[in-house]
PDB file of N, CA and C in Angstrom:
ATOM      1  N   UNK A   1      51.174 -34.852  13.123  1.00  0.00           N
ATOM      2  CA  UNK A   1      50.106 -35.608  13.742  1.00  0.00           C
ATOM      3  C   UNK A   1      48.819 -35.399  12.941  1.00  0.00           C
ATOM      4  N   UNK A   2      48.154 -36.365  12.736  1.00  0.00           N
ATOM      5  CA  UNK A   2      47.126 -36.527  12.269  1.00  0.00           C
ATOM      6  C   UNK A   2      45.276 -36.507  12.887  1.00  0.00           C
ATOM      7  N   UNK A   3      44.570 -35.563  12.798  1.00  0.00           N
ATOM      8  CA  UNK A   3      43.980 -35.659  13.729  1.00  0.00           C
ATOM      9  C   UNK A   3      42.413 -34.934  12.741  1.00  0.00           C
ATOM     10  N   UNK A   4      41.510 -35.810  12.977  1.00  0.00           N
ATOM     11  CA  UNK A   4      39.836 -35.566  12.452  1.00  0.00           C
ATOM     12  C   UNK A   4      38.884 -35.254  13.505  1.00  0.00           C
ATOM     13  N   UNK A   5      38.068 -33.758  13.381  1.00  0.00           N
ATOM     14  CA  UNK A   5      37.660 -33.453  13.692  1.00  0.00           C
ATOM     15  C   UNK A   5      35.926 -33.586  13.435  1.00  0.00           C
ATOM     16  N   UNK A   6      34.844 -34.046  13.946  1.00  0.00           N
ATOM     17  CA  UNK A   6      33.645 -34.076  13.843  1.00  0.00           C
ATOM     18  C   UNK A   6      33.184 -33.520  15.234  1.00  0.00           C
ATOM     19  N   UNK A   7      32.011 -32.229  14.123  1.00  0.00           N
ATOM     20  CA  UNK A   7      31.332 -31.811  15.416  1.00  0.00           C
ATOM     21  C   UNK A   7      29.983 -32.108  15.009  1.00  0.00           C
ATOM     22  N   UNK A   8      28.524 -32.156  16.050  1.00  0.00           N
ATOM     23  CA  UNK A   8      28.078 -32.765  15.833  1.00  0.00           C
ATOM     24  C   UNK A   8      27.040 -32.297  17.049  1.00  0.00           C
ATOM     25  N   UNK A   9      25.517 -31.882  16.901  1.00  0.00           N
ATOM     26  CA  UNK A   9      25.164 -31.562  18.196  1.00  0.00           C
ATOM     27  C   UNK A   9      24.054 -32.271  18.370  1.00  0.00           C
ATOM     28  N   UNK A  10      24.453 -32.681  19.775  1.00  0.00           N
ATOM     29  CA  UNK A  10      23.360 -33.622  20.662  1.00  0.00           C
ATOM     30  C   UNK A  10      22.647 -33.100  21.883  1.00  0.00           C
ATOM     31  N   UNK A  11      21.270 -33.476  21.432  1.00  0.00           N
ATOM     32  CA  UNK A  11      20.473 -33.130  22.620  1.00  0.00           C
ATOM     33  C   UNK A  11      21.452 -31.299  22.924  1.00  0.00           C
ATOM     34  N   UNK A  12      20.899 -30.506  21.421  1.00  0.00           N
ATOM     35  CA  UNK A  12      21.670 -29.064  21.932  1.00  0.00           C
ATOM     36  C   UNK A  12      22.997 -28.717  22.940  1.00  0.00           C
ATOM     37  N   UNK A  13      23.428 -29.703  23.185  1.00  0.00           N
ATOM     38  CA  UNK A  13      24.635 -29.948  22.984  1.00  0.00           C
ATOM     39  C   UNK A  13      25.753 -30.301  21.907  1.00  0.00           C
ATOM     40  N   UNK A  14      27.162 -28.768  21.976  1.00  0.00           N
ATOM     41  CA  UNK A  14      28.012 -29.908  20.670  1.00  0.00           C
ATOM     42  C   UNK A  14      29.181 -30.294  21.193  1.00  0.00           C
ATOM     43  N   UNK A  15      28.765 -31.258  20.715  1.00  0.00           N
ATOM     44  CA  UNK A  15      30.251 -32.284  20.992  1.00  0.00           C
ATOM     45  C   UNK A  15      31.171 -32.794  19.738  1.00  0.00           C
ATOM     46  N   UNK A  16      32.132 -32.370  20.019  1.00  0.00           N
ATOM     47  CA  UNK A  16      33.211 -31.769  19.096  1.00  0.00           C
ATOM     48  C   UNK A  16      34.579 -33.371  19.492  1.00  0.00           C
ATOM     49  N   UNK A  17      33.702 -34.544  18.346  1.00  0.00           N
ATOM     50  CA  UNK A  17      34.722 -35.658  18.885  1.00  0.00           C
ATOM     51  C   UNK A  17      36.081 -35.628  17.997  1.00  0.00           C
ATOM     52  N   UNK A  18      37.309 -36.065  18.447  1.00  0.00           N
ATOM     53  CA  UNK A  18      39.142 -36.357  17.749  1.00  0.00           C
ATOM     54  C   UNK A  18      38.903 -37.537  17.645  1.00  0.00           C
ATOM     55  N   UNK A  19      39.327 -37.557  16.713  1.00  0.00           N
ATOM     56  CA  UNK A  19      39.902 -39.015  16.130  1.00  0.00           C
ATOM     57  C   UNK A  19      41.454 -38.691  15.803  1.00  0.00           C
ATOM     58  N   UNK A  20      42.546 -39.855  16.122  1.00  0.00           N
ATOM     59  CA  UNK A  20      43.531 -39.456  15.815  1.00  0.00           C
ATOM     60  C   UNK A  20      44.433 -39.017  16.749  1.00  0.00           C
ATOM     61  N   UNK A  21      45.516 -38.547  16.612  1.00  0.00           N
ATOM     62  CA  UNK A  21      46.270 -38.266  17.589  1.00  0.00           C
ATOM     63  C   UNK A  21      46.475 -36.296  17.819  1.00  0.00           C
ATOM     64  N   UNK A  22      46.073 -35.559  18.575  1.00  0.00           N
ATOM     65  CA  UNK A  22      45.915 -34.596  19.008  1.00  0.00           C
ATOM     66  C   UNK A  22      47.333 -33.974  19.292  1.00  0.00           C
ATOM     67  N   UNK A  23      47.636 -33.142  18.753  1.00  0.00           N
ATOM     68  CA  UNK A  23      48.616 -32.100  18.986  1.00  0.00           C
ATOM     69  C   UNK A  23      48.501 -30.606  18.985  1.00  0.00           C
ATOM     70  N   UNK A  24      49.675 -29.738  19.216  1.00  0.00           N
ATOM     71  CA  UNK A  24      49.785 -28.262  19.037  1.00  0.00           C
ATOM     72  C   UNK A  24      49.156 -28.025  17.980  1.00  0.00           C
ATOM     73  N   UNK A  25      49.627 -28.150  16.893  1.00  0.00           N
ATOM     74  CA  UNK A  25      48.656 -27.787  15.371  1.00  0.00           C
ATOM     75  C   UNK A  25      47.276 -27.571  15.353  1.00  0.00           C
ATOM     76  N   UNK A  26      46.621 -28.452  16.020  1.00  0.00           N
ATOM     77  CA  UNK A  26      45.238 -28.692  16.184  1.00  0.00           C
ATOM     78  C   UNK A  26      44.648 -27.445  17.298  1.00  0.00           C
ATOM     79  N   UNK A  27      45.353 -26.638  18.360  1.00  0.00           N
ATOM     80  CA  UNK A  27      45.023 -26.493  18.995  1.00  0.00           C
ATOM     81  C   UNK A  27      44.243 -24.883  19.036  1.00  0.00           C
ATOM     82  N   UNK A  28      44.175 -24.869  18.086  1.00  0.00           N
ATOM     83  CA  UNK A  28      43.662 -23.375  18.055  1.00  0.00           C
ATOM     84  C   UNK A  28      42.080 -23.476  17.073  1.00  0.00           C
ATOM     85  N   UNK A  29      42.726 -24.248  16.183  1.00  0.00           N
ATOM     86  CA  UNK A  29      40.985 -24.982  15.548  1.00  0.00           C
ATOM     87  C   UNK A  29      40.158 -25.100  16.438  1.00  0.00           C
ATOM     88  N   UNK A  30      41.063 -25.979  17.494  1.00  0.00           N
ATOM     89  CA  UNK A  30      39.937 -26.281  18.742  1.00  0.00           C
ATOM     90  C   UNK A  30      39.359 -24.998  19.867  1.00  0.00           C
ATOM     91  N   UNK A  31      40.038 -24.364  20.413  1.00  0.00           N
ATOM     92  CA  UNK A  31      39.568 -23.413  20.950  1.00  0.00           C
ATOM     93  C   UNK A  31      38.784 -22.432  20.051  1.00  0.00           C
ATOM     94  N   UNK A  32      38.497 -22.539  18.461  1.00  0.00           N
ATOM     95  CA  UNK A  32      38.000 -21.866  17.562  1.00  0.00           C
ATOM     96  C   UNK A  32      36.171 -22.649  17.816  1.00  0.00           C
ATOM     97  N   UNK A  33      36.495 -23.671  17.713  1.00  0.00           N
ATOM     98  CA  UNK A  33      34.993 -24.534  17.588  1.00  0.00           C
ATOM     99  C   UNK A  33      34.406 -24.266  19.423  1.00  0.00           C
ATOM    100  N   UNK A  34      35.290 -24.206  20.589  1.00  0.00           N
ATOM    101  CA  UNK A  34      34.509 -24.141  21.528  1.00  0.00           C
ATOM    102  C   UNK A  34      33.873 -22.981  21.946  1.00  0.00           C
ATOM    103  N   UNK A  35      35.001 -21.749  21.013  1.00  0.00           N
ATOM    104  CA  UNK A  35      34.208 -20.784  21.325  1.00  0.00           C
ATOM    105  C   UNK A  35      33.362 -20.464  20.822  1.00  0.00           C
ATOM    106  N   UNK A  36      33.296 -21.207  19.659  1.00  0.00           N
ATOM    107  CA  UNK A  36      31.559 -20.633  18.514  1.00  0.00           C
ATOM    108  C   UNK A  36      30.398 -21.533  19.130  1.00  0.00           C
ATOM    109  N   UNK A  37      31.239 -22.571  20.070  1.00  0.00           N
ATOM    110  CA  UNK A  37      29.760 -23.578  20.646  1.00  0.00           C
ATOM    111  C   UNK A  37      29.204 -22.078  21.883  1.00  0.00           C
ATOM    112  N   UNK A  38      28.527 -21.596  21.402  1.00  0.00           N
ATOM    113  CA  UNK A  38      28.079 -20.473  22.310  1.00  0.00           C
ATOM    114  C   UNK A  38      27.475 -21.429  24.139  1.00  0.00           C
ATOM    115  N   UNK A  39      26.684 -22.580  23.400  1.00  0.00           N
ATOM    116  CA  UNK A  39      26.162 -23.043  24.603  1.00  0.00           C
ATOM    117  C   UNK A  39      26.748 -24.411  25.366  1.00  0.00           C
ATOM    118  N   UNK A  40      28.409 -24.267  25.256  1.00  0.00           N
ATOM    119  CA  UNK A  40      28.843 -25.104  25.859  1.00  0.00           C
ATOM    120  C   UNK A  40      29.211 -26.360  24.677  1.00  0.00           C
ATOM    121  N   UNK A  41      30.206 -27.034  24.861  1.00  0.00           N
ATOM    122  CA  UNK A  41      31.308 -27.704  24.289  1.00  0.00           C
ATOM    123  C   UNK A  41      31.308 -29.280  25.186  1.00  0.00           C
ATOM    124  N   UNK A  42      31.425 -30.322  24.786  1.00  0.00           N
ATOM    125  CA  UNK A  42      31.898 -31.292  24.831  1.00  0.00           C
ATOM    126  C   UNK A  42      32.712 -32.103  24.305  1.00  0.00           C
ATOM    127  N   UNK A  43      34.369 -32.225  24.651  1.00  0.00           N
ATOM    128  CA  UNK A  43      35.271 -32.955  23.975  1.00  0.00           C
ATOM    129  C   UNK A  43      35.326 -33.995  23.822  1.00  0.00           C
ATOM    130  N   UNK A  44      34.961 -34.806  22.906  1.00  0.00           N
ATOM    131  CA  UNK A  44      34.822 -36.728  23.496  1.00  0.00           C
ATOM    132  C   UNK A  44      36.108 -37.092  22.482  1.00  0.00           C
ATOM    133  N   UNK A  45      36.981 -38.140  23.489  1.00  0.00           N
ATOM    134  CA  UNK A  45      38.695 -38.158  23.074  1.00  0.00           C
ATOM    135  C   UNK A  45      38.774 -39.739  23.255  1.00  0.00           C
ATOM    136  N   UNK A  46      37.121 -40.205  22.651  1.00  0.00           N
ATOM    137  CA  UNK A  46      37.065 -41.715  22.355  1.00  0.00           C
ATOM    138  C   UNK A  46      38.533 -42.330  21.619  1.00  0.00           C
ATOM    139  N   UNK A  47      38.287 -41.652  20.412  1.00  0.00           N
ATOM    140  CA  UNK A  47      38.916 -42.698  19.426  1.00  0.00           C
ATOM    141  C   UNK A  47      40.829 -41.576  19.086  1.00  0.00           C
ATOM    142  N   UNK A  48      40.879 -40.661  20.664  1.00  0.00           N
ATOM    143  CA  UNK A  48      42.466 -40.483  20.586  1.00  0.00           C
ATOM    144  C   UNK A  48      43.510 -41.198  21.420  1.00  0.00           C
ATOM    145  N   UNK A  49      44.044 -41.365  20.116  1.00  0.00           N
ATOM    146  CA  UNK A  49      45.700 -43.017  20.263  1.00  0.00           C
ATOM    147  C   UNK A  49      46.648 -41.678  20.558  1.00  0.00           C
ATOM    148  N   UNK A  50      47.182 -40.562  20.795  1.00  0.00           N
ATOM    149  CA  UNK A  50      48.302 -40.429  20.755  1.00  0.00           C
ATOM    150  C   UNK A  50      47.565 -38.488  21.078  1.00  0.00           C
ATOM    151  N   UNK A  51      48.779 -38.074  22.269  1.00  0.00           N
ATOM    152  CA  UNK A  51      48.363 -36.724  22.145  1.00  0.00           C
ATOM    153  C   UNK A  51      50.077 -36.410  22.818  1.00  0.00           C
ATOM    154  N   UNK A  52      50.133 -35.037  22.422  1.00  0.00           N
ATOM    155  CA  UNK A  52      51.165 -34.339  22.893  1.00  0.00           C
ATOM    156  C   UNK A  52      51.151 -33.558  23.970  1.00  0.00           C
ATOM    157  N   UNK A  53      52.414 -32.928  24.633  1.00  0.00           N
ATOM    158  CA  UNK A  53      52.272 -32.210  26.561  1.00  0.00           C
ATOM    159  C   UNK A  53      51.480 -30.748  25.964  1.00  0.00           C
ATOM    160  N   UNK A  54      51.483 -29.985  24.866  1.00  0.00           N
ATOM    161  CA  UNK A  54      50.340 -29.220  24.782  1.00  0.00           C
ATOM    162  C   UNK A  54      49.443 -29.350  24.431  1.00  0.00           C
ATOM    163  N   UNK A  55      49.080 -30.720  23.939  1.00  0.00           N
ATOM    164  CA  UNK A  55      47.719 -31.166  24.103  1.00  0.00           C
ATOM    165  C   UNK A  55      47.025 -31.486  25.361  1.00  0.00           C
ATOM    166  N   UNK A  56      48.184 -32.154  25.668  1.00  0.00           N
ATOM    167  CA  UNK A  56      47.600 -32.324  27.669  1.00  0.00           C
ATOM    168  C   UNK A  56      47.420 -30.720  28.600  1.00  0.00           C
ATOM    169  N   UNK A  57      48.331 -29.901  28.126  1.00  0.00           N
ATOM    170  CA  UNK A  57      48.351 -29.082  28.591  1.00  0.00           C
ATOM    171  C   UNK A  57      46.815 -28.183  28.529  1.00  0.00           C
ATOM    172  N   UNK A  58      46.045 -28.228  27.290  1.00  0.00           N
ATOM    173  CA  UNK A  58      44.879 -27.808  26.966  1.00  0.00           C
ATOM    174  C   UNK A  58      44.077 -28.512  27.434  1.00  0.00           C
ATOM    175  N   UNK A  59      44.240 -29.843  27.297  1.00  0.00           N
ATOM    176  CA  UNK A  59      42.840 -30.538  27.855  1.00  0.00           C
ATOM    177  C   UNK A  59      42.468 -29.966  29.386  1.00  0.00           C
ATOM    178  N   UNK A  60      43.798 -29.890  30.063  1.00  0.00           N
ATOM    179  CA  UNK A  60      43.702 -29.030  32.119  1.00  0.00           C
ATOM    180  C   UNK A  60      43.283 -27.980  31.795  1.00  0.00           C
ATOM    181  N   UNK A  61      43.706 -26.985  30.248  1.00  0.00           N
ATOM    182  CA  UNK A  61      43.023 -25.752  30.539  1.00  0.00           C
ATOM    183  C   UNK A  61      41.535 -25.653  30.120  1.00  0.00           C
ATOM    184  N   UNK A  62      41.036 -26.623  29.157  1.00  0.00           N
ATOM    185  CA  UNK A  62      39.504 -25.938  29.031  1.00  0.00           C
ATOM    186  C   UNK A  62      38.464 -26.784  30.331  1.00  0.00           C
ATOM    187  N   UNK A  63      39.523 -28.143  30.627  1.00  0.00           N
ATOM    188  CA  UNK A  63      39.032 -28.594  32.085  1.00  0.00           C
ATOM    189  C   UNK A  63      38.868 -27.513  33.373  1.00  0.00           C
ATOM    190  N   UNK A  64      39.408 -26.822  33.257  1.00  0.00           N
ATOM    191  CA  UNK A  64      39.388 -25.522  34.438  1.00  0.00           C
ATOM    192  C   UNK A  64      38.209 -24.451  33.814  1.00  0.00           C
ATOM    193  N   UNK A  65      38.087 -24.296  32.487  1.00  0.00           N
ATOM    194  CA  UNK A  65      37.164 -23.689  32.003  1.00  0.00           C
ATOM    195  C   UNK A  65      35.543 -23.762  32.231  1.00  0.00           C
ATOM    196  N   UNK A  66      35.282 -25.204  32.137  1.00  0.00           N
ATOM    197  CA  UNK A  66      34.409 -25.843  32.813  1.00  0.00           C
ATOM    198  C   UNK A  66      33.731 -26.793  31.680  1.00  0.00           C
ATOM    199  N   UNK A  67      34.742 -27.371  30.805  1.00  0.00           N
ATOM    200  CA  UNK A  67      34.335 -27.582  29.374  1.00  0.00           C
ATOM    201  C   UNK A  67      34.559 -29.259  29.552  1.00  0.00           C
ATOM    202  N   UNK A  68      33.275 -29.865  29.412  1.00  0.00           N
ATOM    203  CA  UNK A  68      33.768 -31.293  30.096  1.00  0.00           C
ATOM    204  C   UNK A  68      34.156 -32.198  28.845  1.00  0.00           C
ATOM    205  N   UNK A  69      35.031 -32.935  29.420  1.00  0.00           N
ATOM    206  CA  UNK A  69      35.773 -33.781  28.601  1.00  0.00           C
ATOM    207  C   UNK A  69      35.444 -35.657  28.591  1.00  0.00           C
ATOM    208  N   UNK A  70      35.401 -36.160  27.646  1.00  0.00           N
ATOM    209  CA  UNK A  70      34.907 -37.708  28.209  1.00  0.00           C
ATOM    210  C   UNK A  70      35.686 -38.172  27.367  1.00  0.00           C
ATOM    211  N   UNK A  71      35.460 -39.558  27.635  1.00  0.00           N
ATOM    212  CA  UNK A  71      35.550 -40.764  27.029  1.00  0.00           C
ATOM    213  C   UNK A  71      37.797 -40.940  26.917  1.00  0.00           C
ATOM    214  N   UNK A  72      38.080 -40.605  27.888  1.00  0.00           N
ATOM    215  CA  UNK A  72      39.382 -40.142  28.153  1.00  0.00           C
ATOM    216  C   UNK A  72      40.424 -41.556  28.357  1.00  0.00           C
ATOM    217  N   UNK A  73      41.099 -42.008  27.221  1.00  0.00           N
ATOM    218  CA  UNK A  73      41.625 -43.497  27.891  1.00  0.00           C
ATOM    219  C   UNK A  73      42.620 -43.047  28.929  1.00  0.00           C
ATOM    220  N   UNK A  74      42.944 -44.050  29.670  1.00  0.00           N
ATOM    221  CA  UNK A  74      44.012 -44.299  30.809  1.00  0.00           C
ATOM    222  C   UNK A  74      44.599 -43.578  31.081  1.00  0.00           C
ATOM    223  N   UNK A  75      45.696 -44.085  30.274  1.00  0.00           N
ATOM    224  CA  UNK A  75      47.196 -43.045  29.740  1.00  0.00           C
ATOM    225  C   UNK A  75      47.252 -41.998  29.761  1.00  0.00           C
ATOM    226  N   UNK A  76      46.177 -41.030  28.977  1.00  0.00           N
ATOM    227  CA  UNK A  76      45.833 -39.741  29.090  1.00  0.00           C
ATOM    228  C   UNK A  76      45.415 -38.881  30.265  1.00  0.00           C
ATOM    229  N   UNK A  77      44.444 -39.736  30.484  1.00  0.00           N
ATOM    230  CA  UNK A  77      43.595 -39.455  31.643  1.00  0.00           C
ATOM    231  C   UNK A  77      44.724 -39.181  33.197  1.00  0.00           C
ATOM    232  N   UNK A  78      45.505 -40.039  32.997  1.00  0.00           N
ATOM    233  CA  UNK A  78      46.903 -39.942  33.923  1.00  0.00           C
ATOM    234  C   UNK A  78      47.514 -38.907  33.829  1.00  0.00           C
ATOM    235  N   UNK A  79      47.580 -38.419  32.622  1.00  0.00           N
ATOM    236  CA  UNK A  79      48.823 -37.920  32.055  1.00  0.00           C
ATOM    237  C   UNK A  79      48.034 -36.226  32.537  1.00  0.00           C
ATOM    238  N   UNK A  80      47.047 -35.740  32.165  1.00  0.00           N
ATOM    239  CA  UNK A  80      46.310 -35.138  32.697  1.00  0.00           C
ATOM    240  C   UNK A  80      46.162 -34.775  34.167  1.00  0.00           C
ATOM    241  N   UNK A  81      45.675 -36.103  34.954  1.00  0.00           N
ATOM    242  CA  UNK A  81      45.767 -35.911  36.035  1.00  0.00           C
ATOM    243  C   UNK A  81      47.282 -35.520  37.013  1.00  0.00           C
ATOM    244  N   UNK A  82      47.997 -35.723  36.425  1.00  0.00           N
ATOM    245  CA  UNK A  82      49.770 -35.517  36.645  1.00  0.00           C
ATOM    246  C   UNK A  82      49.757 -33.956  37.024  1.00  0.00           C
ATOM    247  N   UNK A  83      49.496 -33.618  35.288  1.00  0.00           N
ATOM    248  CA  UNK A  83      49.515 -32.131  34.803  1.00  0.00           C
ATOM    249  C   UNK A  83      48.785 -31.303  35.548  1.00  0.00           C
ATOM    250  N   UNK A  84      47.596 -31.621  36.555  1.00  0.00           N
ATOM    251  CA  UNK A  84      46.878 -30.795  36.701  1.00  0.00           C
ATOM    252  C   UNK A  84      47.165 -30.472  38.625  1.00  0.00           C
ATOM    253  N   UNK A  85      48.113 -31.958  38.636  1.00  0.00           N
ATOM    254  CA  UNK A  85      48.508 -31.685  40.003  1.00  0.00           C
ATOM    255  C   UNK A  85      47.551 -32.410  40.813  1.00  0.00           C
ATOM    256  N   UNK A  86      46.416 -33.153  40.131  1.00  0.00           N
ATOM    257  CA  UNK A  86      46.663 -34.663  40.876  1.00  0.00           C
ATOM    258  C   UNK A  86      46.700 -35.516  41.506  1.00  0.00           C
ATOM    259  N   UNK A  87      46.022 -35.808  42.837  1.00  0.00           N
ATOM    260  CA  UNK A  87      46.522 -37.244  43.036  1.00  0.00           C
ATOM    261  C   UNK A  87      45.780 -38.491  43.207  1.00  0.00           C
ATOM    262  N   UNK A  88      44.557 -38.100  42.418  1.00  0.00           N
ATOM    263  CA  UNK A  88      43.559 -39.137  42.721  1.00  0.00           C
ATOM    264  C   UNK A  88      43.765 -39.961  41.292  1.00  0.00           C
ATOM    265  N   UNK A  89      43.138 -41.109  41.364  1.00  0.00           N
ATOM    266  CA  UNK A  89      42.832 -41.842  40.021  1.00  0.00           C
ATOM    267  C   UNK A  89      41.804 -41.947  39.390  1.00  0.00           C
ATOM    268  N   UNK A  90      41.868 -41.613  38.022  1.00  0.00           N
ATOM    269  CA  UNK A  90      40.338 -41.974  37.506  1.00  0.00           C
ATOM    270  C   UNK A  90      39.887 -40.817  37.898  1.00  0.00           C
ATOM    271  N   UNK A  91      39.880 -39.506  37.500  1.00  0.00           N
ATOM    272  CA  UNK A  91      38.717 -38.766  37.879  1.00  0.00           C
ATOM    273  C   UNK A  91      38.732 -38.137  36.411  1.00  0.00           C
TER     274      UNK A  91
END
């Protein structure tokens, strides 16, 4: 899987956007960049076409962390909400 990472900080906030499709491989880079964001992390998963069940699996865990996530299409966002146990839509 192929997957580009730009981080990038706004309004002292960083937001750490994927491009690409998100998998296991990726997943330790990533918990590498949220933990150096000392003052909080934003995942924006605009421009991700394709992720894997431990990618979903991470997105519920830094979601429980308190690490907010946006720009989340459908599919995912479902797929997520499944994983996390669930049963509303769209949240």
């Amino acid at each position: 899987m192929t997957l580009r990472i730009e981080r990038t900080i706004t309004r002292g906030i960083v937001v750490i956007r994927l491009i690409g499709q998100l998998g296991a491989e990726h997943l330790e880079e990533l918990k590498t960049l949220i933990i150096e964001s000392d003052r909080g992390a934003v995942l924006d998963l605009e421009e991700v076409d394709l992720i894997d069940v431990q990618g979903v699996r991470f997105l519920v865990s830094v979601q429980r962390d308190g690490i907010e996530v946006r720009n989340v299409c459908p599919y995912i966002r479902e797929w997520v909400n499944r994983a996390r146990g669930d049963k509303s839509e769209g949240s």
